[in-house]
Protein backbone atom coordinates (compact mmCIF):
# COMPACT_ATOMS: atom_id res chain seq x y z
CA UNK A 1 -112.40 13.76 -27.74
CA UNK A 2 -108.69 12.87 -26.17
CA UNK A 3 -108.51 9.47 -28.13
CA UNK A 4 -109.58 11.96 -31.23
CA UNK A 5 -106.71 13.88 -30.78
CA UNK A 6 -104.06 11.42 -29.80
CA UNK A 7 -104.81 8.87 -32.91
CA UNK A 8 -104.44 12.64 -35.21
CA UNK A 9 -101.34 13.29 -33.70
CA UNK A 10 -99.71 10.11 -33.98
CA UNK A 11 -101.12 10.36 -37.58
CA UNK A 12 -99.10 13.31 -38.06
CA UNK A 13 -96.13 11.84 -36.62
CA UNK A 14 -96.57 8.86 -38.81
CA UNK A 15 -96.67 11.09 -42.11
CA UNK A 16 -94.00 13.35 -40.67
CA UNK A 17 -91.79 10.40 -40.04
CA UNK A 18 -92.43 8.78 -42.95
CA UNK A 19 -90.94 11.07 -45.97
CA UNK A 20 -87.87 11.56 -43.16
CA UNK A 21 -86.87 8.04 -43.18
CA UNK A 22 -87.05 7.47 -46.58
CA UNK A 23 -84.62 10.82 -47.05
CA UNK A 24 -82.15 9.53 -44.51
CA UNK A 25 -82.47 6.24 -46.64
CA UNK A 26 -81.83 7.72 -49.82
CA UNK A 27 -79.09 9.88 -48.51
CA UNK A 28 -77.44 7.28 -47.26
CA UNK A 29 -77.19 5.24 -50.51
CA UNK A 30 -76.39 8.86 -52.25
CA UNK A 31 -73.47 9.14 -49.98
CA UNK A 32 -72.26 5.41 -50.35
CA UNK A 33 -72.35 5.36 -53.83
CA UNK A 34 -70.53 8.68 -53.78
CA UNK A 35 -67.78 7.43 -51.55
CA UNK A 36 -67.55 4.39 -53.73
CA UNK A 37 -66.87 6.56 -56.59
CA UNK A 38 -64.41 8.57 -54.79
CA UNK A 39 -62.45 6.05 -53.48
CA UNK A 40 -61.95 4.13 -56.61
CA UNK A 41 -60.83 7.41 -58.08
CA UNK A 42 -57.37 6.74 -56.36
CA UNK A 43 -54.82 3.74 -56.60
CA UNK A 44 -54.84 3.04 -53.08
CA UNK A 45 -55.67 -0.20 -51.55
CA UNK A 46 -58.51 0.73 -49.33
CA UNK A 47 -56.71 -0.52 -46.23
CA UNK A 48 -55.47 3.21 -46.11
CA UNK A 49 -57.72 6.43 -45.84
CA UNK A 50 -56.44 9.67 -46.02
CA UNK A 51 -56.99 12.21 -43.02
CA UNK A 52 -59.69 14.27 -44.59
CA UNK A 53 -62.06 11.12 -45.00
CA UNK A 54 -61.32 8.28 -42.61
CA UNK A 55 -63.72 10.79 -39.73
CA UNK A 56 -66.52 10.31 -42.54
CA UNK A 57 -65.36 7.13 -43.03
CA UNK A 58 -65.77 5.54 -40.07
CA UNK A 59 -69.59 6.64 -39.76
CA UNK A 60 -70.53 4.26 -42.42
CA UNK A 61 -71.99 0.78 -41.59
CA UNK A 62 -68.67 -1.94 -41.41
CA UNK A 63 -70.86 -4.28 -44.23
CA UNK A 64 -70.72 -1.39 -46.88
CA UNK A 65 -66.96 -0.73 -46.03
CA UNK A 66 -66.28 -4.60 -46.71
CA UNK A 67 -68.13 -4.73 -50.00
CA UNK A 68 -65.69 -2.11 -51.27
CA UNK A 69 -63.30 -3.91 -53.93
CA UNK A 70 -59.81 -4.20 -52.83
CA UNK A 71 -56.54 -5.85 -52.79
CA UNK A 72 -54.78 -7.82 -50.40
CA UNK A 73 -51.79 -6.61 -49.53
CA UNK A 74 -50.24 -9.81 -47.72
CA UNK A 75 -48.78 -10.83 -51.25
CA UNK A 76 -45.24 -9.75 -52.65
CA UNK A 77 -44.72 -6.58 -54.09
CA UNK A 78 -41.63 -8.01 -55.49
CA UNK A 79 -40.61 -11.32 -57.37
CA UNK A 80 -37.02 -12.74 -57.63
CA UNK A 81 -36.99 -15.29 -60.57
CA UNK A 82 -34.06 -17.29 -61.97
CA UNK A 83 -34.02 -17.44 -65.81
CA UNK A 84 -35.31 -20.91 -67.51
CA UNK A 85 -37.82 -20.95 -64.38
CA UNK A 86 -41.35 -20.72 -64.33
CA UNK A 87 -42.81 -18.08 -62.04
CA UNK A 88 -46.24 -16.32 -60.85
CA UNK A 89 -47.31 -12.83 -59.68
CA UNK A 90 -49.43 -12.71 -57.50
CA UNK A 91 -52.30 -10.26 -57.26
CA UNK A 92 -55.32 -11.12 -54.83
CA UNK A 93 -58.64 -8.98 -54.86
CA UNK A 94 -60.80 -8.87 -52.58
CA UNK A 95 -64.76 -8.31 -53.04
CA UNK A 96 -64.39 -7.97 -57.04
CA UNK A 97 -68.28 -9.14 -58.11
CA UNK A 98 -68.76 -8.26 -61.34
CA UNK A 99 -65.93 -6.25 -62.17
CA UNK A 100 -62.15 -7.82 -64.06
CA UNK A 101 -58.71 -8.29 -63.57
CA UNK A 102 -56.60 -7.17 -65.91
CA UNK A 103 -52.40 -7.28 -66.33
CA UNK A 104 -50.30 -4.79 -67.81
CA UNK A 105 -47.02 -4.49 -68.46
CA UNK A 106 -44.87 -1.29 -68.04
CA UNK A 107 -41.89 -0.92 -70.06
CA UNK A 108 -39.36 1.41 -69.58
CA UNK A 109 -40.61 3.63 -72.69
CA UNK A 110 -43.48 4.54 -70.61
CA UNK A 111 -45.34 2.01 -72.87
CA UNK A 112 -48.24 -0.18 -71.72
CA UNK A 113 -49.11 -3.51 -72.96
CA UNK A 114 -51.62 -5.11 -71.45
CA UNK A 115 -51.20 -8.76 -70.93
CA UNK A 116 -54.31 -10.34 -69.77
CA UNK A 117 -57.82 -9.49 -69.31
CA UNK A 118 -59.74 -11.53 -66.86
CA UNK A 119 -59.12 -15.36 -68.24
CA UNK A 120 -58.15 -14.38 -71.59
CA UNK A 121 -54.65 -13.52 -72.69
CA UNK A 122 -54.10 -10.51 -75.28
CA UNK A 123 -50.51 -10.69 -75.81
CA UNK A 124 -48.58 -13.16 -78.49
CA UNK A 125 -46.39 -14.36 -75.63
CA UNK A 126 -47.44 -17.66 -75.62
CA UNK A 127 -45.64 -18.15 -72.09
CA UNK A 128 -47.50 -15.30 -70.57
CA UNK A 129 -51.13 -16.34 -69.37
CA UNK A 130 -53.64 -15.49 -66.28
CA UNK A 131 -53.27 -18.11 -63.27
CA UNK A 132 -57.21 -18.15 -61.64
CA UNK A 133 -59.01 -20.82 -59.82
CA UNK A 134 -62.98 -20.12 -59.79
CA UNK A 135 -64.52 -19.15 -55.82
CA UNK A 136 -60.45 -18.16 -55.35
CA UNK A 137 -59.50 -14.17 -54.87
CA UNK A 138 -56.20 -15.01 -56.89
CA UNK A 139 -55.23 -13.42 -59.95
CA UNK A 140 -52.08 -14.35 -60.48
CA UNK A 141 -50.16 -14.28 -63.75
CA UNK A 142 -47.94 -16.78 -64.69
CA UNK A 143 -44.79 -16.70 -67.08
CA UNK A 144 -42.66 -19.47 -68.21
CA UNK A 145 -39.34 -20.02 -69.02
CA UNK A 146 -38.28 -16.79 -67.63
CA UNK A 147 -35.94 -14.23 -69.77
CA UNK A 148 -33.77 -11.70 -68.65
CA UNK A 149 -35.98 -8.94 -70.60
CA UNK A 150 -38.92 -9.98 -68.59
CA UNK A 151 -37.76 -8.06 -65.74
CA UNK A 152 -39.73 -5.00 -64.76
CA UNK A 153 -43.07 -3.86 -63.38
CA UNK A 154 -46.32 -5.08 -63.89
CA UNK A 155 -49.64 -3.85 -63.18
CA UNK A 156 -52.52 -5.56 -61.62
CA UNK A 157 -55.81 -3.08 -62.30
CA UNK A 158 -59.31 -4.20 -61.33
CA UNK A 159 -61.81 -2.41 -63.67
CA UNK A 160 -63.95 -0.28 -61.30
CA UNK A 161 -64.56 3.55 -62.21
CA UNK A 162 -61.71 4.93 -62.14
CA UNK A 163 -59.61 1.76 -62.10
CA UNK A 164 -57.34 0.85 -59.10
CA UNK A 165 -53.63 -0.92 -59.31
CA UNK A 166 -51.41 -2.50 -57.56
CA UNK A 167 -47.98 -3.07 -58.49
CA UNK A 168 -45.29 -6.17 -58.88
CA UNK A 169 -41.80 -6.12 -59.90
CA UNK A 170 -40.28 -8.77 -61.19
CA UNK A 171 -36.14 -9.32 -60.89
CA UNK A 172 -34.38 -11.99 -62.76
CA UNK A 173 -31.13 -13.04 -61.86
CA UNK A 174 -28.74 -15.00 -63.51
CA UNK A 175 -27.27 -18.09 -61.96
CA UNK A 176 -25.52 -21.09 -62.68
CA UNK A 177 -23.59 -23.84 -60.62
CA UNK A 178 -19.94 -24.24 -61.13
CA UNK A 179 -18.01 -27.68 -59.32
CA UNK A 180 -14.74 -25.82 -58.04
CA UNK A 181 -11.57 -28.17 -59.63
CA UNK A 182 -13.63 -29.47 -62.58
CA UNK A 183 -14.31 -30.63 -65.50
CA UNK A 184 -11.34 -33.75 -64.23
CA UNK A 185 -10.77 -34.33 -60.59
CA UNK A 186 -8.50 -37.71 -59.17
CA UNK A 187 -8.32 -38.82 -55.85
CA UNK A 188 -6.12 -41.36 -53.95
CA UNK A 189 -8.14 -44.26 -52.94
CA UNK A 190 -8.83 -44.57 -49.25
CA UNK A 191 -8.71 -40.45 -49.00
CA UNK A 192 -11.03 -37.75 -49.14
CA UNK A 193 -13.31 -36.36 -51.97
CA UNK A 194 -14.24 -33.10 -51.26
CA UNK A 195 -16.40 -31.32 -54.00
CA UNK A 196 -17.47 -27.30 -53.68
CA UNK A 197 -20.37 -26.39 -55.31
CA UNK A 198 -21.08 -22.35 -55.92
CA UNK A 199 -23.67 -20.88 -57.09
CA UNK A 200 -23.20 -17.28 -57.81
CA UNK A 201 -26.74 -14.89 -58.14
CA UNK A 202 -28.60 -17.42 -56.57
CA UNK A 203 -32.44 -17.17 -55.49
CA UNK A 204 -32.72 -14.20 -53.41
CA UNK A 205 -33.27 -15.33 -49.61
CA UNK A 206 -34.30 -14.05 -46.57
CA UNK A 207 -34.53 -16.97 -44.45
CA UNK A 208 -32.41 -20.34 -45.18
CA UNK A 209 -33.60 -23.46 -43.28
CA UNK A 210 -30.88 -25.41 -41.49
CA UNK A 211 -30.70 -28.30 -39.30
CA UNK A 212 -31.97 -27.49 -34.92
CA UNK A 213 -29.57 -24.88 -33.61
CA UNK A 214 -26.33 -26.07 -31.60
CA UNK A 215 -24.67 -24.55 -28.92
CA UNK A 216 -21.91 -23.06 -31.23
CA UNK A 217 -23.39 -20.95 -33.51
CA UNK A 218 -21.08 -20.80 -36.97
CA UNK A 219 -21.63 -19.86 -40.74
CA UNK A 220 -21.13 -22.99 -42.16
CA UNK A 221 -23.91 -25.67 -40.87
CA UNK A 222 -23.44 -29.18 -41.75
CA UNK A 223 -27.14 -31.31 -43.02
CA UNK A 224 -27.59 -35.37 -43.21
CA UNK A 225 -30.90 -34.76 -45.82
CA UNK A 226 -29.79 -35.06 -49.37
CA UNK A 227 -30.73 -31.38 -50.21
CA UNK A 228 -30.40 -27.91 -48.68
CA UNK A 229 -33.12 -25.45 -48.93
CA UNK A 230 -33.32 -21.53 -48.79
CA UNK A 231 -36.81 -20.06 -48.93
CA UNK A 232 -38.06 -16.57 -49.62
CA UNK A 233 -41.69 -15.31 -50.02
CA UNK A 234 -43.16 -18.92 -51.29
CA UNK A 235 -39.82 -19.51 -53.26
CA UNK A 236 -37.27 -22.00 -51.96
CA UNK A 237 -33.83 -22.95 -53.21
CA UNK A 238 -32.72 -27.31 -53.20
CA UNK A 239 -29.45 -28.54 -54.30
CA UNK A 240 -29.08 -31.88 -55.06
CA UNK A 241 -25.91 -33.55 -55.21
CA UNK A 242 -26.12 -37.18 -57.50
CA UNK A 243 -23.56 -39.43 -59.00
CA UNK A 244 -24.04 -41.34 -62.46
CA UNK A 245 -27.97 -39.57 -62.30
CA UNK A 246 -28.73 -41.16 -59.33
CA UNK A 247 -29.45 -39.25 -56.22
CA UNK A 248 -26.78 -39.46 -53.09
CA UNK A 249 -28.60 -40.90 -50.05
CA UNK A 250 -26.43 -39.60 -47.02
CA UNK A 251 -28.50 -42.07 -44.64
CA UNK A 252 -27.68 -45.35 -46.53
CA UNK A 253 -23.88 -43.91 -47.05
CA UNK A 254 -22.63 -42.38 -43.86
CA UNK A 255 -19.38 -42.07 -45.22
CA UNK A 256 -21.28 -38.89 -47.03
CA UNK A 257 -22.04 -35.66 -45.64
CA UNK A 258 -22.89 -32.07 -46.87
CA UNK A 259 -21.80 -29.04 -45.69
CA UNK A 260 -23.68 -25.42 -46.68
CA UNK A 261 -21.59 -21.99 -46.26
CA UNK A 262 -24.04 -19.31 -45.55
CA UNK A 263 -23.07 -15.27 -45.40
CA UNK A 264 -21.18 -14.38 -42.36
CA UNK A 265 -23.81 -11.85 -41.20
CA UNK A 266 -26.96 -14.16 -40.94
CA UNK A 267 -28.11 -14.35 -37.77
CA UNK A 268 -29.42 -17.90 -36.05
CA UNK A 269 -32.87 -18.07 -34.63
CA UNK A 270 -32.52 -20.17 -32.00
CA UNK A 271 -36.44 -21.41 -31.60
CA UNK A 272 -37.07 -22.06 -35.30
CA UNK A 273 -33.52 -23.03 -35.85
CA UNK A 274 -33.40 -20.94 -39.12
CA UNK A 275 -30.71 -18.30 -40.22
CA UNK A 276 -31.98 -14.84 -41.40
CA UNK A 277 -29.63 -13.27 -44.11
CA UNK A 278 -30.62 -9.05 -44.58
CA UNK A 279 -31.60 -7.90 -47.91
CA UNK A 280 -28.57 -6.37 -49.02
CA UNK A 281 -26.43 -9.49 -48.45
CA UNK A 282 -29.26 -11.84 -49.75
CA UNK A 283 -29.02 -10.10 -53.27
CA UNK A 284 -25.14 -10.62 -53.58
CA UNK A 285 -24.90 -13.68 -51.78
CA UNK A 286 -22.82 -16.67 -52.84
CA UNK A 287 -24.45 -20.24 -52.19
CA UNK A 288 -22.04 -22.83 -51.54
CA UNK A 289 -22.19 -26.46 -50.74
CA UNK A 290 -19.60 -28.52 -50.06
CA UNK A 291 -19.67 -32.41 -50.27
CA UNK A 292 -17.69 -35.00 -48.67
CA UNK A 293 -16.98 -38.64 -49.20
CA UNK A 294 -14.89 -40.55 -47.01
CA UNK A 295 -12.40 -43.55 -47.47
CA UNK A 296 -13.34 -43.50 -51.51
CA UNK A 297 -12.80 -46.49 -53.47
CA UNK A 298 -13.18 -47.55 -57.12
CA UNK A 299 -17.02 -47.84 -56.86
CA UNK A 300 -17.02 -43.78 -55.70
CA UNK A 301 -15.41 -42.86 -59.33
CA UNK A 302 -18.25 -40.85 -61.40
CA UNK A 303 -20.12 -38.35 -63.25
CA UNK A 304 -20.64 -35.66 -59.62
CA UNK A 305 -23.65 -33.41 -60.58
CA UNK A 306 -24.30 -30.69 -58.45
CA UNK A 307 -27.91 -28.88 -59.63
CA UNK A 308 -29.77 -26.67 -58.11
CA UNK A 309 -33.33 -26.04 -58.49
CA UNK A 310 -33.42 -22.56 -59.63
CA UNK A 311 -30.21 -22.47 -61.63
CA UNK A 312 -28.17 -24.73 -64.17
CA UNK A 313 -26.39 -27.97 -62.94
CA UNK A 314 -22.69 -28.54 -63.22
CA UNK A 315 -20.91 -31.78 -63.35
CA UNK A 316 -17.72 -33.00 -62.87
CA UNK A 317 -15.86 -36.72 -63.64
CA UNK A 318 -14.16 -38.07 -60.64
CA UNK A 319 -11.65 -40.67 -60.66
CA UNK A 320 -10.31 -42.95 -57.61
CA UNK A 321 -6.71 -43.50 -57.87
CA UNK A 322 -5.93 -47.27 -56.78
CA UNK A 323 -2.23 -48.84 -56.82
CA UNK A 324 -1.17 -45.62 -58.81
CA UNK A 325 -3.01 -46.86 -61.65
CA UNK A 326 -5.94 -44.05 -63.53
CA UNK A 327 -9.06 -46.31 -64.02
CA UNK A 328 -11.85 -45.90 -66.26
CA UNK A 329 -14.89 -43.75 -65.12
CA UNK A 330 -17.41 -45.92 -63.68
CA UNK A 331 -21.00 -45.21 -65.36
């Protein structure tokens, strides 16, 4: 009679369990689904909750937070391109499945043109197009030959309900290389050349790579590669200093050596042996290089280009004086 009764109970349990699980079960999707839509109702990355919903929030199972679609907010929110260059902006989502990526363009109007849709471009900018590589989270769009009007902000939107968006500005600057004394420069043989290169509006910076760190710490820091480099957020800056076309090599000539002037402010890091320039002075900065040649002769007399890599070249003829005569330029 006991065993009777104990197997009815747990029978009753059973069916009383039963429908309870399955409600908790279909509340919880209810709820998930609900947050979902919520959520993607605002333009916020989903890295940030506001107060009245991270308590909720946090309740919910870390898997169902992770398949939420969102971006990654370790790329630039701002691009500094130099006109004539080619440049991408980036835009990484994360946990996208089924849904697109989409770029729009803001103008100042208030008007919205929307660029690219997934892989295909809608715009008749033939320079404009989406940058993707399959099983990657990029999105990136790419434009060519950059113009001066294609500054501005662009819109990255993934197509969930409501859409979310995250936002890249583009800056173009202006910049071109100009050979102090040109477009004619003689020198005495058995002297000194010295040519100054500046480059006015160059590549935003916020770290410039120099040579290890000495003991006296200046603004000017001298370099035996045959470039100098500035980098900022992927971007990096090379000037290239080359005679005739050919490139100087400052290891077979040690009569040659390159000197870079960097802002007064920038600060040395003495592990990485790098020189941090702030923002402010970054944007207005002035890159200079200066290059040397010592004890010049006949063979030194030549077309000097100085070209950077994000900004045009400039070139200037240099003759070598010898017994007070003006020789032809050597080519």
């Amino acid at each position: 009679m006991n065993v009777a009764r104990m197997r009815s109970r747990c029978t009753t349990r059973f069916i009383v369990l039963r429908p309870m699980a399955l409600f908790m079960i279909l509340y919880q999707i209810v709820f998930v689904s609900a947050l979902i839509g919520w959520t993607n109702s605002t333009n916020y990355d989903h890295n940030v909750l506001t107060p009245g919903i991270v308590k909720t929030y946090r309740r919910l199972p870390s898997y169902f937070i992770k398949m939420l679609p969102h971006f990654d907010n370790s790329t630039a929110s701002e691009v500094v391109a130099n006109t004539g260059k080619d440049v991408f902006l980036p835009c990484s989502v994360r946990h996208l499945g089924d849904r697109t990526v989409s770029w729009i363009r803001r103008l100042s109007s208030g008007t919205l043109n929307v660029l690219t849709v997934g892989r295909h471009t809608y715009t008749m900018e033939s320079r404009v197009q989406s940058a993707h590589i399959d099983n990657f989270e990029s999105w990136n769009l790419q434009i060519r030959d950059v113009r001066p009007e294609d500054a501005g902000v662009y819109e990255c939107q993934v197509s969930t309900t409501p859409k979310i968006s995250r936002f890249v500005t583009l800056r173009v600057v202006e910049s071109r290389a100009t050979i102090i004394g040109g477009p004619l420069l003689y020198v005495n043989g058995g002297s000194v050349l010295r040519l100054t290169c500046l480059v006015d509006g160059a590549l935003s910076s916020v770290l410039l790579a120099t040579p290890a760190p000495t003991s006296s710490l200046s603004s000017s820091t001298t370099s035996s590669s045959p470039f100098t480099s500035s980098r900022s957020s992927g971007q990096t800056e090379f000037i290239f200093w080359s005679r005739n076309g050919k490139l100087l090599n400052y290891d077979q000539d040690q009569r040659q050596k390159v000197t870079v002037m960097l802002p007064p402010s920038a600060k040395t890091d003495q592990i990485s042996g790098t020189k941090e320039v702030n923002q402010a002075d970054s944007e207005r900065r002035r890159l200079e290089s200066r290059l040397e040649i010592f004890s010049v002769g006949p063979a030194d007399s030549g077309n000097y280009t100085c070209q950077p890599s994000h900004s045009g070249p400039d070139v200037i003829q240099v003759f070598v004086i010898v017994n007070s005569e003006y020789p032809s330029i050597n080519t």
